[in-house]
C-alpha atoms as a PDB file:
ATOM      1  CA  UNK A   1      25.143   4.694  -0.403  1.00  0.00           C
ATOM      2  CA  UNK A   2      24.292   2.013   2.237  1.00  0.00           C
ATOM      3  CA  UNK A   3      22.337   4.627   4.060  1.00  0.00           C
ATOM      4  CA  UNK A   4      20.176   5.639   0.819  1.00  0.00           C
ATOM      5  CA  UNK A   5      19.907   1.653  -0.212  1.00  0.00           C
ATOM      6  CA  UNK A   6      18.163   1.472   3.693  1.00  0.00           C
ATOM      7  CA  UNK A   7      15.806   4.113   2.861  1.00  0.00           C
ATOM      8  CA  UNK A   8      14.974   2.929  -0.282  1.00  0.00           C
ATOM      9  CA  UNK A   9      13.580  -0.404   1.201  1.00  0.00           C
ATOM     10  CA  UNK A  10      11.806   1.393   3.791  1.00  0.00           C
ATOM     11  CA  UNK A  11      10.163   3.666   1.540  1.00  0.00           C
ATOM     12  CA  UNK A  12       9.228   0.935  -1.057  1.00  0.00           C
ATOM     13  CA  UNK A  13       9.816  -2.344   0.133  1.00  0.00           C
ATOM     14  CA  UNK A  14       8.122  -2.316   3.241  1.00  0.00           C
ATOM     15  CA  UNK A  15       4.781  -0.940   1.777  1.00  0.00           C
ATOM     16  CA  UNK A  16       4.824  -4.446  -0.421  1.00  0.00           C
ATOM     17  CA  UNK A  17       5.378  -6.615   2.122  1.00  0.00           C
ATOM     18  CA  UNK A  18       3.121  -5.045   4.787  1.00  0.00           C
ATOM     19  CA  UNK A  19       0.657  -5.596   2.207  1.00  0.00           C
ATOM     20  CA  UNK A  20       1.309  -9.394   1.083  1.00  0.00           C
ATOM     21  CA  UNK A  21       1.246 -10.137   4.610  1.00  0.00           C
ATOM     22  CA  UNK A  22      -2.042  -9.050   5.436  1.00  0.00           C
ATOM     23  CA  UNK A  23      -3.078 -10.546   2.687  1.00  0.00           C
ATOM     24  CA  UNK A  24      -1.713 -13.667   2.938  1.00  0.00           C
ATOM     25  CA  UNK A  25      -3.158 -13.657   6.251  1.00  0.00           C
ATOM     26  CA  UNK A  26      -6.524 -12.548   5.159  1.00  0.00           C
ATOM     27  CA  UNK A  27      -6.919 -14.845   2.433  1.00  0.00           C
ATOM     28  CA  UNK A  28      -6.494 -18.608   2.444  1.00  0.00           C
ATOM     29  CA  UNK A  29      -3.189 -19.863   2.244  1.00  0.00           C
ATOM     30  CA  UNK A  30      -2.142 -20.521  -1.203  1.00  0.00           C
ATOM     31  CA  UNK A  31       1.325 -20.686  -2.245  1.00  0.00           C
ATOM     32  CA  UNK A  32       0.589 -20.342  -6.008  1.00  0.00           C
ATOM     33  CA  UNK A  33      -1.320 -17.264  -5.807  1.00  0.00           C
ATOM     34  CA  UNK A  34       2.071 -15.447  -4.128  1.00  0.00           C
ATOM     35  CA  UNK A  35       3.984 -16.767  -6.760  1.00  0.00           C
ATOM     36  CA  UNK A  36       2.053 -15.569  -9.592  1.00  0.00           C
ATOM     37  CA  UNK A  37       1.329 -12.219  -7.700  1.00  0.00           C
ATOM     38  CA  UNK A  38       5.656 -11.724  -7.561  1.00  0.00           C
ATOM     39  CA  UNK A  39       5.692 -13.103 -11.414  1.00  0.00           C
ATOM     40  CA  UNK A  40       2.946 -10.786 -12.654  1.00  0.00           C
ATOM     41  CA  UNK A  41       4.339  -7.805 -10.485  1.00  0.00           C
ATOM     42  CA  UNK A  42       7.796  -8.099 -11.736  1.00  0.00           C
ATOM     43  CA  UNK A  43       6.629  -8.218 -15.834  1.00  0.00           C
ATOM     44  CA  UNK A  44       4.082  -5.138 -15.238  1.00  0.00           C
ATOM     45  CA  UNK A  45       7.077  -3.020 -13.401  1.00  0.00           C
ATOM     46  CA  UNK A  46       9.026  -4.144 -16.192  1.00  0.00           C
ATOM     47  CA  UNK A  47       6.485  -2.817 -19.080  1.00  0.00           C
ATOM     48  CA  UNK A  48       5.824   0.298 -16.752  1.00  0.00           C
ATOM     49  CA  UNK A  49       9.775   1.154 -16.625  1.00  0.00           C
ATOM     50  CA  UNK A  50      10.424   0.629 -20.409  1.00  0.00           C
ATOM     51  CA  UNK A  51       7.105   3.063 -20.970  1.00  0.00           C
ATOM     52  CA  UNK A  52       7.811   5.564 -18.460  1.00  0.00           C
ATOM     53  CA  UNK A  53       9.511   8.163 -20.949  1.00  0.00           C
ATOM     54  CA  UNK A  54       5.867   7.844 -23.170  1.00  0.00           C
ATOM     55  CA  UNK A  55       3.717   7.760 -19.792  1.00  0.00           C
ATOM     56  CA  UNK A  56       5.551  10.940 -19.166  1.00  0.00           C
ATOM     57  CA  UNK A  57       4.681  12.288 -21.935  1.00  0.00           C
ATOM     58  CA  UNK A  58       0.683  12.020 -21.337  1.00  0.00           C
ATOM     59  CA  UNK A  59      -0.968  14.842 -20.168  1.00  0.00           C
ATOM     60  CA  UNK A  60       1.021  17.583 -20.823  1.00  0.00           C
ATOM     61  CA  UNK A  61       4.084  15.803 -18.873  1.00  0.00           C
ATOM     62  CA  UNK A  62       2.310  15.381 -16.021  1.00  0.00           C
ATOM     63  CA  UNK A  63       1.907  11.176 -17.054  1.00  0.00           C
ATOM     64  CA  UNK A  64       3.671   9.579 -13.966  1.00  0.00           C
ATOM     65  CA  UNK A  65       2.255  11.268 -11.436  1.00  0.00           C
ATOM     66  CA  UNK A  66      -1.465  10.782 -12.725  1.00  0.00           C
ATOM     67  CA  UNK A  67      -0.684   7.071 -13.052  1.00  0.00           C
ATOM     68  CA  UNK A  68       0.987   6.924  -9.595  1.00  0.00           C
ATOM     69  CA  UNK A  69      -1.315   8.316  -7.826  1.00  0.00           C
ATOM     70  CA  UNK A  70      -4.359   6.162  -9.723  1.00  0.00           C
ATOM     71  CA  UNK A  71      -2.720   3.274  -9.669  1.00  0.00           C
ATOM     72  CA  UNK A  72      -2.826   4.065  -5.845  1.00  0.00           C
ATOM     73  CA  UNK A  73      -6.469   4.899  -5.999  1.00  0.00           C
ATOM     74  CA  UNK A  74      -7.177   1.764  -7.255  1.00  0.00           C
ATOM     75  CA  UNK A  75      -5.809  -0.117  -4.840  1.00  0.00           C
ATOM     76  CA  UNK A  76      -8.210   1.385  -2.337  1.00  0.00           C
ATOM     77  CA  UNK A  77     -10.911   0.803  -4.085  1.00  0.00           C
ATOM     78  CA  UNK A  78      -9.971  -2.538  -4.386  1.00  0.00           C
ATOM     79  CA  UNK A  79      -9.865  -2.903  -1.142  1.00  0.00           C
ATOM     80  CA  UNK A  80     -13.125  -1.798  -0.871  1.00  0.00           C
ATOM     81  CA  UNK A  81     -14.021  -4.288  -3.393  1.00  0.00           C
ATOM     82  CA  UNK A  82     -12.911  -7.214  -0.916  1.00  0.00           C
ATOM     83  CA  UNK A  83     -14.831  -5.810   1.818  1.00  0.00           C
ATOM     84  CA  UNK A  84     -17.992  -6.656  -0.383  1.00  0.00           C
ATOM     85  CA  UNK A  85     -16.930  -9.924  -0.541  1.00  0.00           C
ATOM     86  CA  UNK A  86     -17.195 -10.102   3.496  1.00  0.00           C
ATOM     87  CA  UNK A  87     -21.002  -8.391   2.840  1.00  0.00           C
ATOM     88  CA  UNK A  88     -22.302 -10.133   0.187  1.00  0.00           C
ATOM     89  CA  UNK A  89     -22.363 -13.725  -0.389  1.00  0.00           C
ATOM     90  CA  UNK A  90     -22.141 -13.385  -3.976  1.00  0.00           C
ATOM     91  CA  UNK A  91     -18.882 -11.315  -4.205  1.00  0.00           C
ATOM     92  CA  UNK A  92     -17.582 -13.733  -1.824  1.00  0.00           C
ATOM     93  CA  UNK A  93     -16.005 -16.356  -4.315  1.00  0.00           C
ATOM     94  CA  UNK A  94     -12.653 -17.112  -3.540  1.00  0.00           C
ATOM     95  CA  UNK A  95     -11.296 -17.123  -7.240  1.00  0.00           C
ATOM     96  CA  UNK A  96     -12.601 -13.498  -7.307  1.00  0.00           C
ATOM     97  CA  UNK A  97     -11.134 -12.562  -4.035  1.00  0.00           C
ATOM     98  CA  UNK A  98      -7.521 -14.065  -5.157  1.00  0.00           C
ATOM     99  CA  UNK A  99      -8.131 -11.467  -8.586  1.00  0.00           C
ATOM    100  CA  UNK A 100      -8.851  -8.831  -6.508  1.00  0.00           C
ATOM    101  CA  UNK A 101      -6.345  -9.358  -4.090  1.00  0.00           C
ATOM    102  CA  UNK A 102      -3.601  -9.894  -6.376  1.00  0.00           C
ATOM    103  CA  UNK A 103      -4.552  -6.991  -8.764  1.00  0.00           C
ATOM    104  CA  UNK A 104      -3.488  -4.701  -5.622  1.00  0.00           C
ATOM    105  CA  UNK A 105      -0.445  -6.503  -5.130  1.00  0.00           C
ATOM    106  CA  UNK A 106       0.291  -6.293  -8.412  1.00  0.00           C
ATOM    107  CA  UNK A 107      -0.329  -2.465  -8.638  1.00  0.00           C
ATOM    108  CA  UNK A 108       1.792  -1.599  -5.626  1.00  0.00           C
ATOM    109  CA  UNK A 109       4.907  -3.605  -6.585  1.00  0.00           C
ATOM    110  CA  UNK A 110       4.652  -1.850 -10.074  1.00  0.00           C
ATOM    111  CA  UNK A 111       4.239   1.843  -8.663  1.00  0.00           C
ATOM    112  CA  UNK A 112       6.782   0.724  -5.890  1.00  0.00           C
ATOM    113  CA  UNK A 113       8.687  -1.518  -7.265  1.00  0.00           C
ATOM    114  CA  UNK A 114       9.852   0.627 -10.265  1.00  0.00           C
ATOM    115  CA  UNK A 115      11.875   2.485  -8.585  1.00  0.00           C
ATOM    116  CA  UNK A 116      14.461   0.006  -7.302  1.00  0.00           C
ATOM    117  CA  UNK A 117      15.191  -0.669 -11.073  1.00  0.00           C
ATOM    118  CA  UNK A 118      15.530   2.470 -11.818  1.00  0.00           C
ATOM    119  CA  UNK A 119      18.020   3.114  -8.708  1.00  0.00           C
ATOM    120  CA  UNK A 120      19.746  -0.273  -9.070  1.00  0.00           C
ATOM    121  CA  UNK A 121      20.097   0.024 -12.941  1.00  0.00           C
ATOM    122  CA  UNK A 122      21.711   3.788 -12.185  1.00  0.00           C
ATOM    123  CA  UNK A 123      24.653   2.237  -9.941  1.00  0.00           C
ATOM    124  CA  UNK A 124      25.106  -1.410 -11.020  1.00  0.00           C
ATOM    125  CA  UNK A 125      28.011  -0.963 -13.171  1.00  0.00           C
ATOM    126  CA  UNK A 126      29.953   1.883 -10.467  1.00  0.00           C
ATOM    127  CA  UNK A 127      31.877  -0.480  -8.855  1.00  0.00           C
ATOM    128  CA  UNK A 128      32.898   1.527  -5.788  1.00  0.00           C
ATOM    129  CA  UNK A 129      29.249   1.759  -4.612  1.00  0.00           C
ATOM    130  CA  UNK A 130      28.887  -1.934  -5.538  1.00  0.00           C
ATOM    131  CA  UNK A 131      29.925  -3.388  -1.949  1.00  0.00           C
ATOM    132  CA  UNK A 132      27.971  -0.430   0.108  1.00  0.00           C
ATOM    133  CA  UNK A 133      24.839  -0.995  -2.120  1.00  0.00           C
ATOM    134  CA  UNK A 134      24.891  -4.733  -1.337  1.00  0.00           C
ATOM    135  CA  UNK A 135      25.003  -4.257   2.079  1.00  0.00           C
ATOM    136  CA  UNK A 136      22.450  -1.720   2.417  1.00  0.00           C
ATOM    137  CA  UNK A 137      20.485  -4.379   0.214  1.00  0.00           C
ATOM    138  CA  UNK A 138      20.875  -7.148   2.647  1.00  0.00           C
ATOM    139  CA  UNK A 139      20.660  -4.994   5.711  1.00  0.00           C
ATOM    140  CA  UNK A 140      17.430  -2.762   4.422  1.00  0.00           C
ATOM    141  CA  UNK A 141      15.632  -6.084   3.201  1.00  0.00           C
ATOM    142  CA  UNK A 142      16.158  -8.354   6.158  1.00  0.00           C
ATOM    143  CA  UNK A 143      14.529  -5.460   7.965  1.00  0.00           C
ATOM    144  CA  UNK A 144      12.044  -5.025   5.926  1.00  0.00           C
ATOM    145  CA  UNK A 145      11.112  -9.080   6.018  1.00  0.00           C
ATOM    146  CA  UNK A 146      11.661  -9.393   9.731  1.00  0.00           C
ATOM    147  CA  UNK A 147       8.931  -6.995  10.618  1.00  0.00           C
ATOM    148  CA  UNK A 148       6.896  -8.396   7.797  1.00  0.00           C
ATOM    149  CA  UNK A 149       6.792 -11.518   9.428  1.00  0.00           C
ATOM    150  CA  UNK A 150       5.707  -9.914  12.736  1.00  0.00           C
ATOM    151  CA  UNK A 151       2.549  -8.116  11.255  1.00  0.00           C
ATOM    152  CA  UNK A 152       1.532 -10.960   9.774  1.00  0.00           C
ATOM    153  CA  UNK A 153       1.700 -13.002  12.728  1.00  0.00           C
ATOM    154  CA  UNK A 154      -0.241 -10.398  14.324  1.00  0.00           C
ATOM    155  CA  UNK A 155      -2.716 -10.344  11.798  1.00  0.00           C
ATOM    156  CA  UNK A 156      -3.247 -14.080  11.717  1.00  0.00           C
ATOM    157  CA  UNK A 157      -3.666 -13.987  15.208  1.00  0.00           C
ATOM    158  CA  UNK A 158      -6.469 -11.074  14.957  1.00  0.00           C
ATOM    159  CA  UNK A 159      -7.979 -13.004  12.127  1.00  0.00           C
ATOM    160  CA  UNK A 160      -8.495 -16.072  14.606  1.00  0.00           C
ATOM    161  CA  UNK A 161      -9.253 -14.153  17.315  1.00  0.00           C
ATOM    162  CA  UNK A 162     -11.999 -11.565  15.721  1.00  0.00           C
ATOM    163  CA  UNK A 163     -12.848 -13.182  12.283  1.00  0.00           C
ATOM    164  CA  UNK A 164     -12.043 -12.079   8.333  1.00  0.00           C
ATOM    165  CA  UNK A 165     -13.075  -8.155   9.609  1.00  0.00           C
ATOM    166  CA  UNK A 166      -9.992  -7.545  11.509  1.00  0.00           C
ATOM    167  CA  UNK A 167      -7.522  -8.662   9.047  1.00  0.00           C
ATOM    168  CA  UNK A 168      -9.936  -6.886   6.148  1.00  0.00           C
ATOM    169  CA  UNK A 169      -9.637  -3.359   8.705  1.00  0.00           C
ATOM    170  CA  UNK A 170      -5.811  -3.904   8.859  1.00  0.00           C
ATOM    171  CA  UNK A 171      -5.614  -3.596   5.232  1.00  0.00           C
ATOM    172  CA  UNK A 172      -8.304  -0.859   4.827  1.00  0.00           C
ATOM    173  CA  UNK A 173      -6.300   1.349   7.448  1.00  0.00           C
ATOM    174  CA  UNK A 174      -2.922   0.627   4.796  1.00  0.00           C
ATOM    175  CA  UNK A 175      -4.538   1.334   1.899  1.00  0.00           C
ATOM    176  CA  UNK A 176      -5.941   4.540   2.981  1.00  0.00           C
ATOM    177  CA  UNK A 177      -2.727   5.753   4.451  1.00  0.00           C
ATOM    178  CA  UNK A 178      -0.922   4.668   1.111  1.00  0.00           C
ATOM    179  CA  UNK A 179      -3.730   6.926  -0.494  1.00  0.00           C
ATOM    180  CA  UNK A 180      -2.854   9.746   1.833  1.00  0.00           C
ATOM    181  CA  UNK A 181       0.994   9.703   0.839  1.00  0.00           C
ATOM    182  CA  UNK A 182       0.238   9.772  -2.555  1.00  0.00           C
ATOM    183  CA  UNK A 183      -1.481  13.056  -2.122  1.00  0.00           C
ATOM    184  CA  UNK A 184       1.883  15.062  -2.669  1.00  0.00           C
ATOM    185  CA  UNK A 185       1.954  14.022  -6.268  1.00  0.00           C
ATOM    186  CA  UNK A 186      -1.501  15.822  -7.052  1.00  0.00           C
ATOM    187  CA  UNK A 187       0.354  18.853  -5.326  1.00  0.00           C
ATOM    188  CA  UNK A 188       3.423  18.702  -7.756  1.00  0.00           C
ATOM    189  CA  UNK A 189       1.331  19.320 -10.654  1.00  0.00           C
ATOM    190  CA  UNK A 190      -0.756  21.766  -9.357  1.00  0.00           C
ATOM    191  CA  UNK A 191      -4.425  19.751  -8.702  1.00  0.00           C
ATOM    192  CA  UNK A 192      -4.946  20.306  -5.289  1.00  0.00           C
ATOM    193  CA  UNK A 193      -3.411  22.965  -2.600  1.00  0.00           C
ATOM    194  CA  UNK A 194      -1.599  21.289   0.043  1.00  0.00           C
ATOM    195  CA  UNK A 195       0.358  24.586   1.393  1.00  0.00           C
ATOM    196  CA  UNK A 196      -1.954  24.922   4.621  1.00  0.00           C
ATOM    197  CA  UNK A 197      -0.398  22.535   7.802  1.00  0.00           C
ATOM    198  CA  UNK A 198      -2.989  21.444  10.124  1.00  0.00           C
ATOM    199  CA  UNK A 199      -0.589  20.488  13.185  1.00  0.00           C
ATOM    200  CA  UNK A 200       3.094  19.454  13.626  1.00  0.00           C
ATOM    201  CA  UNK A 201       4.265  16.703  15.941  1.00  0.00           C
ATOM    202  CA  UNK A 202       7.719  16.850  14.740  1.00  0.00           C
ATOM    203  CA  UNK A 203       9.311  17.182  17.941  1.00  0.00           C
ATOM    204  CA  UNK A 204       6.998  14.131  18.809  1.00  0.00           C
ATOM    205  CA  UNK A 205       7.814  11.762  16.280  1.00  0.00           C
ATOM    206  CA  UNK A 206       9.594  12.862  12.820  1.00  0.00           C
ATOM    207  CA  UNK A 207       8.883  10.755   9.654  1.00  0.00           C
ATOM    208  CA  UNK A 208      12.685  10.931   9.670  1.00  0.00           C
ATOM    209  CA  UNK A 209      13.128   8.647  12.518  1.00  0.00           C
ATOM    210  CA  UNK A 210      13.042   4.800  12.244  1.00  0.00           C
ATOM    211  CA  UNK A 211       8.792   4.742  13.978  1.00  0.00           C
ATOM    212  CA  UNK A 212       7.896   7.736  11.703  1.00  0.00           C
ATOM    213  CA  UNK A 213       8.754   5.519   9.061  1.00  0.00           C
ATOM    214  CA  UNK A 214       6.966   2.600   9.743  1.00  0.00           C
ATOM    215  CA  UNK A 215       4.141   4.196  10.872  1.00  0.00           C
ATOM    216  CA  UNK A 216       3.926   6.379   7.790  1.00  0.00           C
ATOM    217  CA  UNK A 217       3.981   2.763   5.849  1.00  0.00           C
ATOM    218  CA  UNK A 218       1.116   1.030   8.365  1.00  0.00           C
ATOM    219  CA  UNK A 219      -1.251   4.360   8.925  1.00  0.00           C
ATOM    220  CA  UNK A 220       0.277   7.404   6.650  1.00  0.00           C
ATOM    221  CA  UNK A 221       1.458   8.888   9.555  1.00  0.00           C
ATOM    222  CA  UNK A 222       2.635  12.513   8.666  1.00  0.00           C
ATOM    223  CA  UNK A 223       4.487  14.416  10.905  1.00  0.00           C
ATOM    224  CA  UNK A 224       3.107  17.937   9.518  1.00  0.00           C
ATOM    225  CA  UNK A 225       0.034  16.722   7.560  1.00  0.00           C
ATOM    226  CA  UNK A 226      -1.988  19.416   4.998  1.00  0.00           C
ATOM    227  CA  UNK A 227      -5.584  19.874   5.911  1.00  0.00           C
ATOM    228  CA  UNK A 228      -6.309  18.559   2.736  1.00  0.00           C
ATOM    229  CA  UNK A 229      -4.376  15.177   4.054  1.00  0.00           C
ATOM    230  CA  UNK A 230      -6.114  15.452   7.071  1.00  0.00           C
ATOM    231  CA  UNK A 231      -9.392  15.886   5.251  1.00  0.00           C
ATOM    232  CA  UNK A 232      -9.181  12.939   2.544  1.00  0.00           C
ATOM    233  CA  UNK A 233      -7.968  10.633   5.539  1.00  0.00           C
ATOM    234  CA  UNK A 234     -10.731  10.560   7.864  1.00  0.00           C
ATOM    235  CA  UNK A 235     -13.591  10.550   4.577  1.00  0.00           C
ATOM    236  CA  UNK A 236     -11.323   7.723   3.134  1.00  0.00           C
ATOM    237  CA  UNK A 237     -11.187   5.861   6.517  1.00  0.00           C
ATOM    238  CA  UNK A 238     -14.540   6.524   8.293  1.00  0.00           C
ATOM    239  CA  UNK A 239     -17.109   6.876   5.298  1.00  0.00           C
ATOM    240  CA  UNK A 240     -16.394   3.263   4.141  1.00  0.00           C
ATOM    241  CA  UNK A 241     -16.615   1.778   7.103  1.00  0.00           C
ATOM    242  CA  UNK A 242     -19.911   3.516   8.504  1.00  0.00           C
ATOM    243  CA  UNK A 243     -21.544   2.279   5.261  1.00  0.00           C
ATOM    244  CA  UNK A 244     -20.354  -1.405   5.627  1.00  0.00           C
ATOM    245  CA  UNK A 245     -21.279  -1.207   9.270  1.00  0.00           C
ATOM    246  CA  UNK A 246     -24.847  -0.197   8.061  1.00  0.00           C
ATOM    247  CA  UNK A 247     -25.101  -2.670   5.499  1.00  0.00           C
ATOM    248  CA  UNK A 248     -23.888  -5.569   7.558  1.00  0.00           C
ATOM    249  CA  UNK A 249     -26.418  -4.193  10.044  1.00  0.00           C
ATOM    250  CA  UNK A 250     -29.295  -3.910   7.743  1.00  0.00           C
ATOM    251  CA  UNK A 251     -28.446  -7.323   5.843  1.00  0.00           C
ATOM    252  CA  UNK A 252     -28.422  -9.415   9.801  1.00  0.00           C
ATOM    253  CA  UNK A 253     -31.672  -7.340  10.284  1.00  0.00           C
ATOM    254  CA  UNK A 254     -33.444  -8.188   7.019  1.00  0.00           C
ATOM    255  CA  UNK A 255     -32.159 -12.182   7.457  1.00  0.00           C
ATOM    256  CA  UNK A 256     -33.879 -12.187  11.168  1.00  0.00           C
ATOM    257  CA  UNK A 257     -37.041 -11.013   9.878  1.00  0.00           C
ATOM    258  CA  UNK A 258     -37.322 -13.551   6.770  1.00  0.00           C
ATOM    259  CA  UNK A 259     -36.915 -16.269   9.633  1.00  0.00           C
END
């Protein structure tokens, strides 16, 4: 039980906080929009949980994992969204940015968040897990925080050093590795073929060791990825950034020429 509570907050916990702290880092500092981010968050897992037998339902049964995996999708293309906001002066308003930035929060802790209610609401009243459970609470979440702290650091530090863009790329490189590990759920019900492996560096590093996680959670590191993983990462990664690269490019070169 303490080993599985561990897990748990590595699998789901650590995506949220990776993402609040870049983020928070990215966007002013503003204590208020973190609270209402956790407040919101925690009423939309809520609705999500008491709906999930009827979202279930949609689709021919095949509900959750269409709204998992868009509720995923939208994330990245919020991110995308805030990237405009770096390009264009008129998507740059900061009341718009905080929208944006909490709707992905918001998003993730529902699709992530979810599940700890559903695992904590399935032992809670077994009282000889209740002691191991607690401790792998406290154990998995000071973890969790303690490296959460230490990106964020990083990324303020990045942000100082190389502007708004680094902290912006940190979170693009996230999202689209969230993205990536969502793929899986397309496979379960039969959308896409995943069956093809395009390398394995399992005797490298395994996703089952301590760095595979993490890494998994900062870059969708896979161990033995599907070419159609492989595929839909660099296109989600690379495409988005040639295009702001050009239009950043073309906007400096059109701004010269008025002056």
């Amino acid at each position: 039980m303490l080993i599985n509570t561990v897990i748990l907050f590595f699998r789901d916990a650590l995506p949220i906080l990776v993402l609040l702290a870049y983020l928070y880092a990215h966007l002013p500092t503003s204590q208020s929009w973190l609270l209402i981010c956790l407040v919101a968050s925690a009423i939309l897992s809520l609705i999500y949980i008491n709906q999930i037998h009827t979202i279930g339902q949609w689709f021919a049964g095949i509900g959750i994992e269409l709204s998992l995996w868009f509720s995923q999708l939208l994330v990245y293309l919020l991110a995308l969204v805030l990237a405009c906001g770096l390009t264009f002066p008129k998507w740059s308003n900061r009341c718009f940015t905080y929208w944006i930035a909490g709707l992905m929060v918001s998003l993730t802790i529902a699709s992530k968040g979810s599940n700890f209610i559903l695992y904590f609401n399935g032992y809670l009243n077994q009282s000889n897990v209740l002691q191991s459970m607690l401790l792998g609470t406290f154990l998995g979440l000071g973890i969790c925080l303690s490296l959460a702290i230490l990106l964020y650091l990083a990324a303020r530090w990045l942000k100082q050093r190389f502007g708004l863009w680094a902290t912006w790329l940190l979170v693009h490189i996230y999202v689209t590795g969230q993205l990536v590990n969502a793929l899986p759920l397309l496979v379960q019900i039969d959308l896409i073929n995943a069956s093809e492996t395009a390398w394995s560096s399992q005797s490298f590093l395994s996703n089952e060791f301590e760095f595979g996680h993490l890494f998994n959670v900062l870059f969708g590191y896979q161990a033995t990825p599907s070419i159609a993983q492989v595929i839909v990462y660099v296109c989600a990664l690379t495409l988005p950034l040639a295009a702001f690269y050009w239009l950043k490019l073309d906007s400096t070169t059109h701004s010269g020429n008025i002056q």
